[in-house]
Protein backbone atom coordinates (compact mmCIF):
# COMPACT_ATOMS: atom_id res chain seq x y z
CA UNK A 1 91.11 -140.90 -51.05
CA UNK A 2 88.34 -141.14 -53.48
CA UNK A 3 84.62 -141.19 -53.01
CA UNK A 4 84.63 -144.60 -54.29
CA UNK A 5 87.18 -145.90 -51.97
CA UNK A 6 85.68 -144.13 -49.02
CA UNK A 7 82.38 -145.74 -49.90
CA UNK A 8 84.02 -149.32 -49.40
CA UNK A 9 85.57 -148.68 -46.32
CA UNK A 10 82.39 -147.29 -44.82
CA UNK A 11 80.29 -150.32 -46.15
CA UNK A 12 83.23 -152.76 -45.03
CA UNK A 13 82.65 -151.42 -41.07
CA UNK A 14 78.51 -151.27 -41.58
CA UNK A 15 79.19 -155.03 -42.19
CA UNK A 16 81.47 -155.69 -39.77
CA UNK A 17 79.57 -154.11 -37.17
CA UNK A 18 76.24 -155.50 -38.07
CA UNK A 19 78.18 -159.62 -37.90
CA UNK A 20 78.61 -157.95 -34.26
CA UNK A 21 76.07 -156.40 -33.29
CA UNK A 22 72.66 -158.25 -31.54
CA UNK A 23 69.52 -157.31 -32.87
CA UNK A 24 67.24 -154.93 -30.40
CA UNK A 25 65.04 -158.12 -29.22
CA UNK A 26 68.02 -160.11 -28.57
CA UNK A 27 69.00 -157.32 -26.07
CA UNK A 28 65.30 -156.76 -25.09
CA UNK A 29 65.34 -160.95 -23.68
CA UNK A 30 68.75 -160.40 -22.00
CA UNK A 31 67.13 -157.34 -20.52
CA UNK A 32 64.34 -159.75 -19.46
CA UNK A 33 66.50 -162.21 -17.79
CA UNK A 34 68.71 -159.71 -16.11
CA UNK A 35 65.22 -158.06 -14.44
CA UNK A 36 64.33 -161.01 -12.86
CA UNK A 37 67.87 -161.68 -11.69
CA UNK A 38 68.48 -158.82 -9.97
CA UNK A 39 65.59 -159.73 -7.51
CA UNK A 40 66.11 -163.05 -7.36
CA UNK A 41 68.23 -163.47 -4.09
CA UNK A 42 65.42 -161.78 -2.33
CA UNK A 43 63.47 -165.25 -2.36
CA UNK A 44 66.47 -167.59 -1.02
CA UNK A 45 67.37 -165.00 1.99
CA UNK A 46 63.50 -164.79 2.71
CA UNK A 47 63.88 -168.78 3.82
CA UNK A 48 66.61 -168.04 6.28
CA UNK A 49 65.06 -164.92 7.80
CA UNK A 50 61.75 -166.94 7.87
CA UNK A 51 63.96 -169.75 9.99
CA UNK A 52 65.46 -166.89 12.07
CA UNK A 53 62.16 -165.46 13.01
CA UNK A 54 60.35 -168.96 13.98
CA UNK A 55 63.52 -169.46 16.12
CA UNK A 56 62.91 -166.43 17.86
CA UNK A 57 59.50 -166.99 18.93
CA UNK A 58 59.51 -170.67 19.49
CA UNK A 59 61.48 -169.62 22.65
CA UNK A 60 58.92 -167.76 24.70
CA UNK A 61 57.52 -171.13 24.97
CA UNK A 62 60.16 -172.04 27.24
CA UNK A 63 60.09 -168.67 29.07
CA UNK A 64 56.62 -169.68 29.09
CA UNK A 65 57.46 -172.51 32.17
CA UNK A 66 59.51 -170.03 33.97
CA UNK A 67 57.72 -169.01 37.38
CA UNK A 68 60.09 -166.46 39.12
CA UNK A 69 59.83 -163.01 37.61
CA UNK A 70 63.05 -161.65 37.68
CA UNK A 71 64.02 -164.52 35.69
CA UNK A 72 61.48 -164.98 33.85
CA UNK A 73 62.01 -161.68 32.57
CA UNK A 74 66.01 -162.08 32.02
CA UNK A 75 64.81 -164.92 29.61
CA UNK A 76 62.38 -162.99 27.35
CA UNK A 77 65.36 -159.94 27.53
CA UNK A 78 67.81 -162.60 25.88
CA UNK A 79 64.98 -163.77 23.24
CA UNK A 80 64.84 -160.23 22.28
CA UNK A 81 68.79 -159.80 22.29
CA UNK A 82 68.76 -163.36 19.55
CA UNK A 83 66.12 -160.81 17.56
CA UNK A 84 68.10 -158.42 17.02
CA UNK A 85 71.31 -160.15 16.40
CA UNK A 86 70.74 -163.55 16.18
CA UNK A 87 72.00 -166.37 13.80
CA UNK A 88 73.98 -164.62 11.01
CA UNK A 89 73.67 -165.51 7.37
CA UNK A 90 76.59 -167.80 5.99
CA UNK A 91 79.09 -165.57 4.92
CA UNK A 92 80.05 -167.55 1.76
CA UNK A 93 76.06 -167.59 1.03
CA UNK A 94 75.45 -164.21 1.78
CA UNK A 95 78.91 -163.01 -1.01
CA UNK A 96 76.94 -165.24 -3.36
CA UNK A 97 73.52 -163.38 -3.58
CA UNK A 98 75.80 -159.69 -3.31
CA UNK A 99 77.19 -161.23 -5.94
CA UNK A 100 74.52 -162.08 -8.26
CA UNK A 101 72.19 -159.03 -7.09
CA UNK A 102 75.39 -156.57 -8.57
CA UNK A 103 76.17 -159.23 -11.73
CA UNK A 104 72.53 -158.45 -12.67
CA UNK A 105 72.15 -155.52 -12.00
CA UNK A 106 74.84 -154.47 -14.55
CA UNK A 107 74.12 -156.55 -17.15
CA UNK A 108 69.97 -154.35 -16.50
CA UNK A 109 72.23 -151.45 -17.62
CA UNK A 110 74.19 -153.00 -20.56
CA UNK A 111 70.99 -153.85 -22.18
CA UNK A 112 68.87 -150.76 -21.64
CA UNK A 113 66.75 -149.20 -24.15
CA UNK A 114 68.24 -145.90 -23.38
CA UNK A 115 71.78 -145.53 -22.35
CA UNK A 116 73.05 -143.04 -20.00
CA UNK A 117 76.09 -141.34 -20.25
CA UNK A 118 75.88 -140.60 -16.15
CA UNK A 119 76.81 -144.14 -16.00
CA UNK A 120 80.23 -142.81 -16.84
CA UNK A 121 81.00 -141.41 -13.87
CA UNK A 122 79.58 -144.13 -12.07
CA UNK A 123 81.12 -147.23 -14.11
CA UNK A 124 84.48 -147.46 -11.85
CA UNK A 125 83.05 -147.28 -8.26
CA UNK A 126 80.75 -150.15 -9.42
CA UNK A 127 83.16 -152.19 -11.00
CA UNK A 128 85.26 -152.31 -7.90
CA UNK A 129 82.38 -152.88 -6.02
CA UNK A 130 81.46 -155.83 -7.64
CA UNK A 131 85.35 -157.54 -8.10
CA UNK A 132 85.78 -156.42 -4.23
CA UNK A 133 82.71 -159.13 -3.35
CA UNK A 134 84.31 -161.72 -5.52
CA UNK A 135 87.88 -160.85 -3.85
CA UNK A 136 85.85 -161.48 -0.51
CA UNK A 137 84.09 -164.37 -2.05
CA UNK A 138 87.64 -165.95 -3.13
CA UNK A 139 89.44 -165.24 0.08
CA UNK A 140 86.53 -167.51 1.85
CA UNK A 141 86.99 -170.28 -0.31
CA UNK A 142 89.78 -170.34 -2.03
CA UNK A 143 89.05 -173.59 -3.43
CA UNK A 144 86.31 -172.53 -5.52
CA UNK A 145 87.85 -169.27 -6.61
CA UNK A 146 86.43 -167.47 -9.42
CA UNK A 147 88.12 -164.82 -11.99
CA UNK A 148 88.24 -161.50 -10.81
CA UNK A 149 87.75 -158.56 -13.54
CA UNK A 150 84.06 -158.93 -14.35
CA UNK A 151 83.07 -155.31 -12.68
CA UNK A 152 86.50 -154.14 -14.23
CA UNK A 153 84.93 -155.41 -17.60
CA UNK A 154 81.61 -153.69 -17.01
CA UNK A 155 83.30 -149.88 -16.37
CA UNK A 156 85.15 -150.30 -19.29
CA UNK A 157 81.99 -151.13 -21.69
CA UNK A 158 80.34 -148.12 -20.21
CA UNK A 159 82.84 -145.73 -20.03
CA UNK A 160 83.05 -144.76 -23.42
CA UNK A 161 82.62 -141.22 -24.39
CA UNK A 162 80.11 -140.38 -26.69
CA UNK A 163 77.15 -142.13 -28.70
CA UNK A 164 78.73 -143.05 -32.13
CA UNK A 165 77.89 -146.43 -33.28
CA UNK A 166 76.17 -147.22 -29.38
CA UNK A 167 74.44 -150.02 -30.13
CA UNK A 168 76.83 -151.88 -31.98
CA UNK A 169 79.11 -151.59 -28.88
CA UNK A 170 76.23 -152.14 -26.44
CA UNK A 171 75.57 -155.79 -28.55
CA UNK A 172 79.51 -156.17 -28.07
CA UNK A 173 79.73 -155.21 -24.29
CA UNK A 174 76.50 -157.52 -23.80
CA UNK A 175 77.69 -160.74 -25.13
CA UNK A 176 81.10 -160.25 -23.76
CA UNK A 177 80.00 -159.63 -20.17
CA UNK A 178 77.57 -162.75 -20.59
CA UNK A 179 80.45 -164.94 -21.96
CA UNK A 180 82.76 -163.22 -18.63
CA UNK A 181 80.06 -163.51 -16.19
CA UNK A 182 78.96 -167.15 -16.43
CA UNK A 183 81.64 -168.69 -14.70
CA UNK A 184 81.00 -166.22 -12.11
CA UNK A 185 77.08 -167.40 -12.09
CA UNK A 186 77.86 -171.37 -12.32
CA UNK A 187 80.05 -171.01 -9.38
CA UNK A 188 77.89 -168.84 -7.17
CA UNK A 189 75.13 -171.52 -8.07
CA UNK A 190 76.92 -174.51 -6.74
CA UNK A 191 77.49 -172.41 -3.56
CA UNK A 192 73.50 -171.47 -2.87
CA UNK A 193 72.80 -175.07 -3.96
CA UNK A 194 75.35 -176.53 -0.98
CA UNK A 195 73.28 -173.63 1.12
CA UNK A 196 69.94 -174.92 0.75
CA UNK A 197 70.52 -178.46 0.23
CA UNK A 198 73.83 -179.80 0.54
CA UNK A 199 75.70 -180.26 4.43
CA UNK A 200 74.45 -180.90 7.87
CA UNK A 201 74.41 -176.85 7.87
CA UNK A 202 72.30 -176.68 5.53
CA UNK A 203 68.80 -174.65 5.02
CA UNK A 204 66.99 -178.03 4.52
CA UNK A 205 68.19 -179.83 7.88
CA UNK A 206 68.15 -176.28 9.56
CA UNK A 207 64.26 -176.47 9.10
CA UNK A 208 63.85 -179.80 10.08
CA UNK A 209 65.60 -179.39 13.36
CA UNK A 210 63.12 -176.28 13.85
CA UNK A 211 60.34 -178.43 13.53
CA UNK A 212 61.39 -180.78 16.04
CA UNK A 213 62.29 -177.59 18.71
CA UNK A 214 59.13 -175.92 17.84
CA UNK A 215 57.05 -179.58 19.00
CA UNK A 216 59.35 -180.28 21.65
CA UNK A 217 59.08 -176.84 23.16
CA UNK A 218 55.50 -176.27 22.86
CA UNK A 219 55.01 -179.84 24.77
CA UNK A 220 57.11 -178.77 27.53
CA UNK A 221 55.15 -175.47 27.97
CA UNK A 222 51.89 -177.67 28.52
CA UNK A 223 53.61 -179.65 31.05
CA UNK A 224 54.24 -176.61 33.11
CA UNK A 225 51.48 -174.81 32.65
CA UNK A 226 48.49 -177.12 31.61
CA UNK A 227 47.73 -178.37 35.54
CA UNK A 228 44.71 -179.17 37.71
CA UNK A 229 44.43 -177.27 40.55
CA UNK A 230 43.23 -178.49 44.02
CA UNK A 231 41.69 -175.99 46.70
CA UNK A 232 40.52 -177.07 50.19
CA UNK A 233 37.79 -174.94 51.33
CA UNK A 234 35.20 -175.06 54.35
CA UNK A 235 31.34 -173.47 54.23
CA UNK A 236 28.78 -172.98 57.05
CA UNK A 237 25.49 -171.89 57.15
CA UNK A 238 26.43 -168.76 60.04
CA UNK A 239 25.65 -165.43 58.19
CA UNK A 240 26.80 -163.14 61.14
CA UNK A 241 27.45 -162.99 64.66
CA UNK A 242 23.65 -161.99 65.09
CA UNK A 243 21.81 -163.71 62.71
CA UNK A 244 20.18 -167.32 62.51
CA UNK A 245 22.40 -170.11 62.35
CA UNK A 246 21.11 -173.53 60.29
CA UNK A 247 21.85 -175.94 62.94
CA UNK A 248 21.07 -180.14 62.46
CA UNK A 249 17.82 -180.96 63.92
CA UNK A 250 19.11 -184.06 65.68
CA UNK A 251 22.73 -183.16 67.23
CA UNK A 252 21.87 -179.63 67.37
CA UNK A 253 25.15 -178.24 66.01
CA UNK A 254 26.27 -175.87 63.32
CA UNK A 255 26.44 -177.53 59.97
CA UNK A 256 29.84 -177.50 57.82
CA UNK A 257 30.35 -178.11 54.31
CA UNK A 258 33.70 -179.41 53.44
CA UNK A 259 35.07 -180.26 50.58
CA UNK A 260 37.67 -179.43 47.51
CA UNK A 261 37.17 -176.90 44.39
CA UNK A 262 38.65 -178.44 41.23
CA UNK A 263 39.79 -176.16 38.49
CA UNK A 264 41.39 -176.30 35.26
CA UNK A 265 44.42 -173.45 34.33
CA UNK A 266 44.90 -173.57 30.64
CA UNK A 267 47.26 -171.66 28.38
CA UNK A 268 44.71 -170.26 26.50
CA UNK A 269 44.72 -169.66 22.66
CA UNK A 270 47.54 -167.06 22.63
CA UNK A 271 50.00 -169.50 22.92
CA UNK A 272 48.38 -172.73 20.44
CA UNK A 273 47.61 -169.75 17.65
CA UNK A 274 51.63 -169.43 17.85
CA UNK A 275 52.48 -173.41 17.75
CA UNK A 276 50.01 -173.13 14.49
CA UNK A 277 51.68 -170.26 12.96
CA UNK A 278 55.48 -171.22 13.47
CA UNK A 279 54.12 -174.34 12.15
CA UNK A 280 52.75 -172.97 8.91
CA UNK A 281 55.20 -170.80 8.38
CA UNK A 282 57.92 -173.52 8.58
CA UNK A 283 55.97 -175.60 6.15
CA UNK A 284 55.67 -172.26 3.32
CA UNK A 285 59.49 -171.77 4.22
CA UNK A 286 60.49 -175.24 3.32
CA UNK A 287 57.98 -175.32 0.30
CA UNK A 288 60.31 -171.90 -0.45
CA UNK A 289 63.38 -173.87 0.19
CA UNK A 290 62.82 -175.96 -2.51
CA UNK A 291 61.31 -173.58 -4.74
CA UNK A 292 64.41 -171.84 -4.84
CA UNK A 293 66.54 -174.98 -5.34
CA UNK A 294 64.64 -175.08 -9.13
CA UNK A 295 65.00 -171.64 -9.16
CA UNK A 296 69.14 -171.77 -8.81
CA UNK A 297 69.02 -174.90 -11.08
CA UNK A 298 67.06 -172.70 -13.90
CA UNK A 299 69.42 -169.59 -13.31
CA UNK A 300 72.56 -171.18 -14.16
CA UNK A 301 70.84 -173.24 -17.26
CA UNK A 302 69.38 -170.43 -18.53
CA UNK A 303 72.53 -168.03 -18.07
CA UNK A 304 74.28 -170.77 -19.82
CA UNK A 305 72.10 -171.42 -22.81
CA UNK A 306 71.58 -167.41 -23.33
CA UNK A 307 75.78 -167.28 -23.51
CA UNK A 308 75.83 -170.10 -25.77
CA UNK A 309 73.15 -168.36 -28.13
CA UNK A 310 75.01 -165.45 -27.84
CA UNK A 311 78.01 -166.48 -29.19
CA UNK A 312 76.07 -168.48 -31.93
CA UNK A 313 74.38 -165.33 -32.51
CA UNK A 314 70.83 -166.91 -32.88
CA UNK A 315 67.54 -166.03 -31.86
CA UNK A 316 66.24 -166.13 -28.14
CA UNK A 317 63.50 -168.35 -29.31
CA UNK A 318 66.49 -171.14 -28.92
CA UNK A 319 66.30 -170.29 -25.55
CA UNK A 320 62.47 -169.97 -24.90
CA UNK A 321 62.24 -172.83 -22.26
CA UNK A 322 64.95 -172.12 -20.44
CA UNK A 323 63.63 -168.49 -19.80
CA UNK A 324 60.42 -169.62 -19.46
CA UNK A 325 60.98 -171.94 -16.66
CA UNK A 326 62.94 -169.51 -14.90
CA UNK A 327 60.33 -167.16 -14.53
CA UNK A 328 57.92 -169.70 -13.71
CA UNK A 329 59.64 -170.27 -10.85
CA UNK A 330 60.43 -166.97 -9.83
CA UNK A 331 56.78 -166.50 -9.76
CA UNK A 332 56.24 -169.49 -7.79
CA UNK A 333 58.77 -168.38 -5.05
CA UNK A 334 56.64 -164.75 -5.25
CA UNK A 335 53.51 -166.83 -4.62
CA UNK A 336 55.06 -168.78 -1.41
CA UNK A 337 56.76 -165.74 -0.17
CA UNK A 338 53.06 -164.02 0.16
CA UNK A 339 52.23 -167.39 2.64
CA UNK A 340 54.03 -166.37 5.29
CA UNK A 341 53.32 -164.28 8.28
């Protein structure tokens, strides 16, 4: 073949390559959005934790009103049994951060400045992992299956041996795992949405029937234990068998105070500091609830709108608002999540 030839084949593939290819700060902003992805379910599972912990406590107040010991202590022994395994996370919910958490943290790796060839080794075990979760996710609810393949796509982008032409296919392996993966992210949005906001089961109703135990339990516990108490008691003036005795100067006889000792028993602070704090901390988790409703609103836009400029292969600056108001509110949620104790 000669030179010349060889020269035109060469400069053919350059071009080919570079129509590909995504320029380093396209990569950089899907890097971006990918970071604060990956932590994102954090913020959503915080609220139901949050809800599982105010549960928990709001219960001594009824082992509060409980006077016999032995079962008085059989009743804090349970509240420490619903501690430790108390109200599970919805399956389906729970599948759909997994989900997302392992979706993002792939695509971290796709974009990466540097690439590691030890992610060879690694690229199959995490591809199953993540098309086992949506096999899982699937077999829950069948009726809002979504395509399987997506980790099986992601072992097969890394798992290339070598580092000829690496960016080039790093560009290519981005914006086809992007284009793959937001199906997958649309429908594990509609699923967190239903699971903060949508059924009777839902976060938001969950924390407004909280609100109405935590009131309705604390009232009962000053019923039972907010009481006046009466004593009867009786008082002379005799100080001992031989000593002087006050006696009345007209009847001659010993005098007797009677009368009755009034006393207030009170539950003391302990127990209205804890009404205040389940109270606050139900207000910063639903003020987190809905924090996290924008923030699953902005995910899926913003996944959307960085596929769609992918594929159009234009700058991220078409997708500067979208980004932008996704990691607003991932720093709001950050800000709420510090609120509670």
């Amino acid at each position: 073949m000669k030179k010349s030839e060889t020269l035109t084949i060469l400069t053919g593939l350059l071009l080919c390559c570079s129509c590909a290819s995504l320029t380093k700060s396209q990569l950089k902003e899907v890097n971006e959005f990918s970071q604060l992805t990956k932590s994102f379910s954090c913020y959503p599972q915080k609220v139901f934790t949050t809800l599982n912990d105010v549960r928990t406590r709001e219960q001594f107040f009824m082992a509060g009103i409980i006077r016999d010991p032995k079962k008085h202590q059989q009743s804090v022994l349970k509240i420490d049994t619903f501690r430790k395994t108390g109200a599970r996370l919805d399956e389906e919910a729970g599948l759909a951060f997994q989900i997302i958490n392992d979706y993002a943290q792939k695509l971290v790796c796709l974009t990466a400045n540097v690439y590691s060839l030890n992610l060879d080794t690694a690229a199959i075990p995490l591809g199953t992992n993540l098309d086992n979760l949506i096999g899982k996710y699937n077999a829950i609810v069948p009726q809002h299956a979504v395509p399987t393949g997506v980790g099986a796509l992601f072992g097969e982008l890394v798992s290339f041996g070598g580092d000829l032409y690496i960016h080039d296919r790093q560009a290519k392996g981005t914006k086809e795992f992007v284009t793959r993966g937001d199906t997958l992210i649309g429908a594990m949005a509609v699923t967190l949405e239903g699971f903060l906001s949508g059924n009777d089961n839902s976060l938001m109703h969950s924390i407004a029937r909280e609100r109405e135990n935590v009131n309705n339990n604390y009232l009962e516990f000053l019923k039972h234990n907010d009481e006046e108490i009466r004593i009867t008691y009786q008082a002379d003036t005799v100080y001992g068998k031989n000593k002087w005795r006050k006696k009345d100067s007209l009847a001659k006889k010993d005098i007797t105070i009677t009368g009755q000792l009034y006393a207030w028993r009170s539950t003391g602070i302990g127990a209205d500091s804890l009404y205040i704090n389940l109270l606050d901390n139900l207000d910063a988790d639903e003020l987190l609830r809905q924090q996290c409703l924008d923030a699953v609103k902005c995910l899926r836009r913003a996944h959307h709108k960085l596929m769609e400029d992918l594929q159009q292969k234009k700058t991220l600056k078409e997708i500067y608002a979208e980004l932008q108001d996704y990691g607003k509110s991932i720093g709001q949620m950050n800000s709420t999540l510090k609120t509670i104790k």
